[in-house]
Protein backbone atom coordinates (compact mmCIF):
# COMPACT_ATOMS: atom_id res chain seq x y z
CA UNK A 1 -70.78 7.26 -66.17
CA UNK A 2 -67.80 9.60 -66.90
CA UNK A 3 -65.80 10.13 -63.75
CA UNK A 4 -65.43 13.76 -64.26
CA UNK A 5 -66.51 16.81 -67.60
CA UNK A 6 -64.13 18.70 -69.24
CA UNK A 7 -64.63 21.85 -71.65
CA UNK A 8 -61.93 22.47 -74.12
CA UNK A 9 -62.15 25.71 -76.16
CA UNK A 10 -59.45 25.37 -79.13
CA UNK A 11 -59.92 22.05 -78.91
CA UNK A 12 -58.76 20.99 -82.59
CA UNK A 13 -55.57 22.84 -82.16
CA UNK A 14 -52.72 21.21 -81.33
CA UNK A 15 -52.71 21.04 -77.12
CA UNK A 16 -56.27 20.78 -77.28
CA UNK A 17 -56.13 17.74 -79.37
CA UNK A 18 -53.44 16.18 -76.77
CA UNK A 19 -55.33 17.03 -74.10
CA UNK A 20 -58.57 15.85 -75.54
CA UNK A 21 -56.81 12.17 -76.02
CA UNK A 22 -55.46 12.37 -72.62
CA UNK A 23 -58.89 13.22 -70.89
CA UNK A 24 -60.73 10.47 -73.24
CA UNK A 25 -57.87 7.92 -71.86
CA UNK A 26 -58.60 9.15 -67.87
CA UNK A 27 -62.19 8.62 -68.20
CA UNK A 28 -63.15 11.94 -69.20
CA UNK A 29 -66.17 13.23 -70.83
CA UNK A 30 -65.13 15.67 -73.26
CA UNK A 31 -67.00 18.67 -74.71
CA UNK A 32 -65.41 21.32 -76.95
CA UNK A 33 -66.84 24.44 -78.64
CA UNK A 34 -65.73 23.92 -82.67
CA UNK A 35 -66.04 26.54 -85.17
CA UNK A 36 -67.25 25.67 -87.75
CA UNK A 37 -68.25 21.56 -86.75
CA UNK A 38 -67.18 20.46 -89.98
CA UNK A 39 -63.57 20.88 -89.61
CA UNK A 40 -63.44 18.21 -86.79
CA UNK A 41 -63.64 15.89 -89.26
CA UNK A 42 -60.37 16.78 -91.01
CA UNK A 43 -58.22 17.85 -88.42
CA UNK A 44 -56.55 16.32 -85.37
CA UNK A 45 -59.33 15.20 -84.06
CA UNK A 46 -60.26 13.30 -87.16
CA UNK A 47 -59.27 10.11 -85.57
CA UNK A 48 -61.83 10.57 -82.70
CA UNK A 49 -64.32 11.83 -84.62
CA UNK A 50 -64.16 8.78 -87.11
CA UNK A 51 -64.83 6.59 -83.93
CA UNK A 52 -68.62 6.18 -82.94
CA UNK A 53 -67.81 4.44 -79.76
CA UNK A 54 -66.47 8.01 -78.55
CA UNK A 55 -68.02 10.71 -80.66
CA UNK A 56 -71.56 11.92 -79.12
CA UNK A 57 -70.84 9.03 -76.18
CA UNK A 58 -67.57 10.31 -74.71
CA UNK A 59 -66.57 13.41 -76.76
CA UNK A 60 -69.38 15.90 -77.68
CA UNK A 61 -68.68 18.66 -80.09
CA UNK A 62 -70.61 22.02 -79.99
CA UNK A 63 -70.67 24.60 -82.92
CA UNK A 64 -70.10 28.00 -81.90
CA UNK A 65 -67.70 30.84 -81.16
CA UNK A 66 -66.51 31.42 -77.52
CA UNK A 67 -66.45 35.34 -78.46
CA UNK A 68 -70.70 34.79 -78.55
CA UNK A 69 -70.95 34.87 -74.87
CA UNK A 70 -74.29 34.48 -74.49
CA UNK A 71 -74.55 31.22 -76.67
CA UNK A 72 -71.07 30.09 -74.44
CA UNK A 73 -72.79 30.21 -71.34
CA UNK A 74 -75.74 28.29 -72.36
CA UNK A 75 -73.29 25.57 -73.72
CA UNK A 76 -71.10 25.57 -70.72
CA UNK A 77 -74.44 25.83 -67.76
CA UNK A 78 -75.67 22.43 -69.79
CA UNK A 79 -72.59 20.45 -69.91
CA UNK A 80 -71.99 21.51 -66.51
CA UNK A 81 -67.90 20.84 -66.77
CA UNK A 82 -66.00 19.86 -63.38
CA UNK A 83 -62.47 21.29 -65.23
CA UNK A 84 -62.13 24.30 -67.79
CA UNK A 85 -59.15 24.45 -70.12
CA UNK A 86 -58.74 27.50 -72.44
CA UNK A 87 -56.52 27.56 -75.71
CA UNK A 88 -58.63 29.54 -78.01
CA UNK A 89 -57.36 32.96 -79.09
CA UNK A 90 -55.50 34.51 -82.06
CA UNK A 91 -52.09 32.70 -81.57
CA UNK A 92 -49.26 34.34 -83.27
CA UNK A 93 -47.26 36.92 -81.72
CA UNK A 94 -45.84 38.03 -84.89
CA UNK A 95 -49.65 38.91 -86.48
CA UNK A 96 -50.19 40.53 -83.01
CA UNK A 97 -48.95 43.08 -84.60
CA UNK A 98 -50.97 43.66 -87.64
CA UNK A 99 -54.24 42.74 -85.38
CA UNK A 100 -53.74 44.30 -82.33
CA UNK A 101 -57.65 44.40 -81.46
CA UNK A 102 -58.40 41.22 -82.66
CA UNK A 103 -55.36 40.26 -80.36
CA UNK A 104 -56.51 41.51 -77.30
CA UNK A 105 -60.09 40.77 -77.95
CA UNK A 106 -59.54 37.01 -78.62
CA UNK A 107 -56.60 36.20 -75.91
CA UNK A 108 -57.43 38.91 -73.19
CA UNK A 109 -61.08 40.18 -73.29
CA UNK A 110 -62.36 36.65 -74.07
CA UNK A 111 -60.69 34.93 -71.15
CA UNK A 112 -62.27 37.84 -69.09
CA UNK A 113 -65.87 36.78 -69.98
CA UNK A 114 -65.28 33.23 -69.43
CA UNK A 115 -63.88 33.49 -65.79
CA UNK A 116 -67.04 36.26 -65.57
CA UNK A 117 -69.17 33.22 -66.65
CA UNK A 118 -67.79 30.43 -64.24
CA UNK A 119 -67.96 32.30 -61.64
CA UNK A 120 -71.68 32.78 -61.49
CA UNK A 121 -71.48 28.98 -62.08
CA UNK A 122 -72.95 27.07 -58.95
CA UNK A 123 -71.71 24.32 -60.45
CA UNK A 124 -68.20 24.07 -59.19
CA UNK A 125 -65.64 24.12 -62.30
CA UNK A 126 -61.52 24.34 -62.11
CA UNK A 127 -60.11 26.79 -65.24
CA UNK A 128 -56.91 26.19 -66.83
CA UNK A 129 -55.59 29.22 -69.01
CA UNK A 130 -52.87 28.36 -71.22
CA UNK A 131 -50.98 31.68 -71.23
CA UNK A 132 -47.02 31.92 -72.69
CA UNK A 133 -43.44 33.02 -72.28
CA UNK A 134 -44.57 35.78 -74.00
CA UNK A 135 -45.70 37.35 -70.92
CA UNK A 136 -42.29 38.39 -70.06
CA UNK A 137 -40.78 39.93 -73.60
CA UNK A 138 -37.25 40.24 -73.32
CA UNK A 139 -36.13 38.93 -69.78
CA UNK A 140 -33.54 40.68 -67.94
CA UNK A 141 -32.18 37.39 -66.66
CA UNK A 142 -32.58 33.70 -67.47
CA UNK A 143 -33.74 31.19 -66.51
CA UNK A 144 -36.98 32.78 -65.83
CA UNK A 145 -39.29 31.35 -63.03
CA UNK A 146 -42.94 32.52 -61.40
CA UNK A 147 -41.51 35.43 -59.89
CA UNK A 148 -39.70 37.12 -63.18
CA UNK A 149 -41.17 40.39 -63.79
CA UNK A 150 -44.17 40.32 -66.52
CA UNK A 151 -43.03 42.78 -69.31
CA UNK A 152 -44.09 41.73 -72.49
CA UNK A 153 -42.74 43.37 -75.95
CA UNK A 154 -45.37 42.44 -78.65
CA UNK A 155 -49.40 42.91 -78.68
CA UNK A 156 -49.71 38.77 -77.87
CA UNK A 157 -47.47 39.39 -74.98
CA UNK A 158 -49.45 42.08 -73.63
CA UNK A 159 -52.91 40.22 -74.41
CA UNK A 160 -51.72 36.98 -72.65
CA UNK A 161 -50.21 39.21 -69.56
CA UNK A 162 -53.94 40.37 -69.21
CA UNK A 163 -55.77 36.98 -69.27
CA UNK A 164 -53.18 35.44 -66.43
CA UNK A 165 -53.34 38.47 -64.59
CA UNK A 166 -56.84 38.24 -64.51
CA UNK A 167 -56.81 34.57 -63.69
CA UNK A 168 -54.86 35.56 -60.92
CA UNK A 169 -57.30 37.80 -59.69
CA UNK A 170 -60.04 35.88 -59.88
CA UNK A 171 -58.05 33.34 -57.75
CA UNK A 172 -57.80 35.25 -55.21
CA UNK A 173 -60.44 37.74 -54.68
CA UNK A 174 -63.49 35.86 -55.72
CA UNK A 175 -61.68 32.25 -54.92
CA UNK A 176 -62.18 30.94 -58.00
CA UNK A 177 -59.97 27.91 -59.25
CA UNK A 178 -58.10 29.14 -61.49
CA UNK A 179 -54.74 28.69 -62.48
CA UNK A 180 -52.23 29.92 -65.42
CA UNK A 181 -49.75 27.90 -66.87
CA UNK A 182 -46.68 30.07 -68.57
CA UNK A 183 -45.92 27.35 -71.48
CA UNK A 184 -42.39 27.79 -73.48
CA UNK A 185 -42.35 26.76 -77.25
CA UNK A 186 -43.70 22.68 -77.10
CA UNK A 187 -43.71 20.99 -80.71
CA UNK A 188 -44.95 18.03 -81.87
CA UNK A 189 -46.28 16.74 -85.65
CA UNK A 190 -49.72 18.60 -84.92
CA UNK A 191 -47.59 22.33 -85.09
CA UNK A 192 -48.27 23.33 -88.67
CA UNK A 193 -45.45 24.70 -91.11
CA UNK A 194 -45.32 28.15 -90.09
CA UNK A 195 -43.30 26.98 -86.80
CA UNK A 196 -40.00 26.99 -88.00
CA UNK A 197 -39.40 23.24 -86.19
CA UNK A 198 -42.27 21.74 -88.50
CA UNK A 199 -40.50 23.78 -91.24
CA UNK A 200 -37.22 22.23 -90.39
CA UNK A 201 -38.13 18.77 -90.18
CA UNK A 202 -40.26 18.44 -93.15
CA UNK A 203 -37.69 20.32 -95.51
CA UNK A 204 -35.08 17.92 -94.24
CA UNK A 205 -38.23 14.94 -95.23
CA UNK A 206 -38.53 15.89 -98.61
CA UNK A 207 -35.02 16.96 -99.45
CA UNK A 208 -34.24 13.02 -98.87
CA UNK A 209 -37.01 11.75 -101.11
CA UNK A 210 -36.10 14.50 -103.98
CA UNK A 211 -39.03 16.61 -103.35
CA UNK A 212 -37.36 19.72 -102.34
CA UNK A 213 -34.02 21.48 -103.61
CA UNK A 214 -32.97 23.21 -100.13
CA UNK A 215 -34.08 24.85 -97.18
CA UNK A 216 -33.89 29.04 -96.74
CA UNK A 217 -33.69 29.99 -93.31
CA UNK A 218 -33.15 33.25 -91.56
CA UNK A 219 -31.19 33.56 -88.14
CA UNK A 220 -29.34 30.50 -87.56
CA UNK A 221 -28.48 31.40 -84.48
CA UNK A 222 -31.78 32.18 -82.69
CA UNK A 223 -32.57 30.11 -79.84
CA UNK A 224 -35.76 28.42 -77.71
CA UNK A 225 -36.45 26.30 -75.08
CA UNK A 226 -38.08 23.79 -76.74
CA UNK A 227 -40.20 20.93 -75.77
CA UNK A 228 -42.51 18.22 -76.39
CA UNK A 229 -46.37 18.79 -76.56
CA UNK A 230 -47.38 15.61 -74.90
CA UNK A 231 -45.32 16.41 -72.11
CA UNK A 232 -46.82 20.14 -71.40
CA UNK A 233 -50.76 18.55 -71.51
CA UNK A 234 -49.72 16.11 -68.77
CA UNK A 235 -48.57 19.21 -66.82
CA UNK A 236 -51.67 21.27 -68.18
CA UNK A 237 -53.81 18.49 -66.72
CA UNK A 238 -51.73 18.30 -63.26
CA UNK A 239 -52.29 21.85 -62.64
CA UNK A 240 -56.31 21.27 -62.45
CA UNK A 241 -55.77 17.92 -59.95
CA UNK A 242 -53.42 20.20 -57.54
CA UNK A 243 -55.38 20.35 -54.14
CA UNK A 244 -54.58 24.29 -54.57
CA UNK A 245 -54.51 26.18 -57.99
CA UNK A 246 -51.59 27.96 -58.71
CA UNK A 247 -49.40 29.37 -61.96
CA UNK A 248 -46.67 27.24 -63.39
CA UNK A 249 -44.09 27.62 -65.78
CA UNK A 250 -43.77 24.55 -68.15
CA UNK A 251 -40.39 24.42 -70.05
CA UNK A 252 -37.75 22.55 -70.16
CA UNK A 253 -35.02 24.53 -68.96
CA UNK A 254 -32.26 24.18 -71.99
CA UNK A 255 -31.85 26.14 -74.65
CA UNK A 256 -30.97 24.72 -78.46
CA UNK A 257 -30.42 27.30 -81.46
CA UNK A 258 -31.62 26.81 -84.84
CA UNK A 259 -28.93 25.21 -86.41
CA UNK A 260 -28.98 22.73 -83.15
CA UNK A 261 -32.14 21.32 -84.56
CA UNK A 262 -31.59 21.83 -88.37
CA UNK A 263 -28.13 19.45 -88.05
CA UNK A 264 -30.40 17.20 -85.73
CA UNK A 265 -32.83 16.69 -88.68
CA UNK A 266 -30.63 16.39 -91.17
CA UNK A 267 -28.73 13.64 -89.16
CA UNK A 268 -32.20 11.87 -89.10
CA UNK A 269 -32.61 11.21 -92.65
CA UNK A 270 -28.37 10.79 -92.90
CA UNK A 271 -27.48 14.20 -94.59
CA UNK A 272 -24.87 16.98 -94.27
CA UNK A 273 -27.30 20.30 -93.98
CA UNK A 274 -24.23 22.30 -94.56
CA UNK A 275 -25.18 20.76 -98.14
CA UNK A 276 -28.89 22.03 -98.38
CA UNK A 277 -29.52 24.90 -96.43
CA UNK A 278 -29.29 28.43 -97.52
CA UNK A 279 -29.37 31.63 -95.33
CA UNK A 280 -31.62 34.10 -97.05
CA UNK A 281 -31.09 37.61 -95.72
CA UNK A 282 -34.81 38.83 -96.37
CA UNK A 283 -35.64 36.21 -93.10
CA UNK A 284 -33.18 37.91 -90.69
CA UNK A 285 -34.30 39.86 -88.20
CA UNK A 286 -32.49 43.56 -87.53
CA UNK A 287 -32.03 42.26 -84.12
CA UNK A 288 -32.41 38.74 -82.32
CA UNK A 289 -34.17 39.34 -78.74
CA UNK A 290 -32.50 37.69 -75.53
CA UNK A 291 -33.92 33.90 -75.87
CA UNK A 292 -36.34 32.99 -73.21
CA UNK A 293 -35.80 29.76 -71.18
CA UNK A 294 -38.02 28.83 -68.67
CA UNK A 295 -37.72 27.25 -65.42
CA UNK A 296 -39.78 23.92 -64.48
CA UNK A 297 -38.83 23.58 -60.55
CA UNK A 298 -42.10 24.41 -59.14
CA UNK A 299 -43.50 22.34 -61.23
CA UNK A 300 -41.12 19.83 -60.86
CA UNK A 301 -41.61 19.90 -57.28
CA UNK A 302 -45.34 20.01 -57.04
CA UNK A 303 -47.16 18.55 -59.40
CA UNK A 304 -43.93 16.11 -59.86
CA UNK A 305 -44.07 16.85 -63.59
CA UNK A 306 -41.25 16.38 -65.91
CA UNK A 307 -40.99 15.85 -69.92
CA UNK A 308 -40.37 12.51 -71.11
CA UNK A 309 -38.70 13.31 -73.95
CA UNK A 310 -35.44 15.05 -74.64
CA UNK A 311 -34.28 17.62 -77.35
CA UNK A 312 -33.05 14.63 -80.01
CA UNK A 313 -36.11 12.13 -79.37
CA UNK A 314 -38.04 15.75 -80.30
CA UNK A 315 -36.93 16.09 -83.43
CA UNK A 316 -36.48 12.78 -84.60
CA UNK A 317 -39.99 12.13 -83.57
CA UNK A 318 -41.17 15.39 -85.82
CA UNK A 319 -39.05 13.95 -88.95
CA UNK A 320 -40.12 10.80 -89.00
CA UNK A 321 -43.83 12.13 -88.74
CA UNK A 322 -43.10 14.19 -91.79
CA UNK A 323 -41.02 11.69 -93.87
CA UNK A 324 -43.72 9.08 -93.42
CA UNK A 325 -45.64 11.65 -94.80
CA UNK A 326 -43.82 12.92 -97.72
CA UNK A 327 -44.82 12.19 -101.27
């Protein structure tokens, strides 16, 4: 038997893939809510799926929507999960913008019913809500920590603020467990091309093979604290094994602009980007916000997490993935 059940909602996205592969190595039974099933199959989870020692024996799939909350709670009263870890949600603070409802509906209201849910639970079940440097929009100071102000700028910002605000309540006035963890940017092959590090390293991929002409950026001097996926799930997973649940920041602490990581790339498949890469004026922005960088130390110190991989091995590791993949 499984030492412990989990319940992952975004589970085929890229954390909840991690995480899934993480659990699965621990011992873990898995169950995560997929809409629709099919896409499983093709995504990053393919690779479990494919495998019929784990799929239906160790990892258990379950079509529906986590916005259908009387169909969730059904799902989540039979599988009867020991930890809770929450990705799902409209993800993109830029769209936030253009779907405000949807925004807050998905990321805020959503995470709302859930915690509603496990806490009629008699079952006893530890929730993980993945919220986001977002949460704090333009900080006046940096690095931020636990205690920075919450102020966020963009719909996203304002829709995560709610859900860990909420966790936090449920923490401590109905003594749920329930914790939040405040992730900064984390990359990794599974990010798809509309990050601009996936953009970055697969450009610099197919420039080398001949399959691309050059790569149009905007702000080349933009900056994030950027880290590696892998890394932030370990913490993720940490946070729900604490003997107390509590909110953590999960960054790496250093900041590298965008030219940091487009010479990085280029070094990786040995060219000059000075050579390729063209600033296009239509992808500035009028004005580049203060760059948010995050501090670990409470993490650090209590859940003695730290990443395993530094800036470089990050994007040498997101090339390679892309020029293995390349034509």
């Amino acid at each position: 038997m499984p030492e412990k059940n989990a319940f992952i909602t975004g589970i085929t996205g890229q954390d909840g893939s991690y995480l899934t592969e993480l659990l699965l190595e621990k011992g873990y039974a898995v169950h995560g809510l997929v809409t629709p099933l099919e896409s499983a199959a093709n995504g990053n989870l393919r690779h479990l799926v494919a495998d019929p020692a784990i799929l239906g024996k160790r990892l258990f799939l379950h079509a529906g929507s986590f916005e259908e909350l009387t169909h969730l709670r059904r799902i989540i009263d039979r599988t009867k999960p020991d930890e809770f870890y929450h990705f799902a949600g409209q993800s993109s603070p830029r769209l936030s913008f253009e779907l405000p409802e949807v925004t807050a509906s998905s990321v805020g209201i959503a995470t709302l019913r859930l915690l509603e849910i496990l806490r009629d639970l008699q079952h006893p079940t530890r929730f993980f809500n993945a919220s986001s440097a977002e949460v704090f929009g333009t900080p006046a100071n940096s690095r931020q920590d636990e205690q920075t102000p919450v102020n966020p700028a963009t719909p996203y910002g304002v829709a995560k603020a709610f859900a860990q605000q909420m966790t936090r309540i449920y923490r401590t006035a109905h003594k749920l467990p329930a914790c939040s963890a405040i992730l900064y940017n984390h990359e990794s092959p599974r990010r798809n091309e509309s990050f601009v590090t996936m953009k970055i390293a697969r450009a610099a991929a197919r420039i080398k093979k001949g399959l691309q002409a050059e790569l149009k950026l905007g702000s080349m001097t933009a900056q994030r604290d950027w880290g590696w996926a892998p890394d932030y799930v370990e913490g993720m997973w940490r946070m729900l094994q604490a003997d107390q649940c509590d909110d953590y920041i999960l960054a790496t602490g250093e900041l590298h602009s965008v030219a940091d990581l487009v010479e990085k790339a280029f070094q990786c498949v040995g060219l000059n980007w000075r050579d390729h890469v063209k600033q296009d004026p239509s992808l500035m922005t009028a004005a580049e916000p203060v760059a948010p960088c995050g501090n670990p130390a409470k993490a650090e110190k209590q859940l003695n997490w730290s990443r395993t991989v530094n800036f470089d091995s990050m994007v040498e590791r997101l090339v390679a993935s892309q020029y293995d993949s390349a034509g």
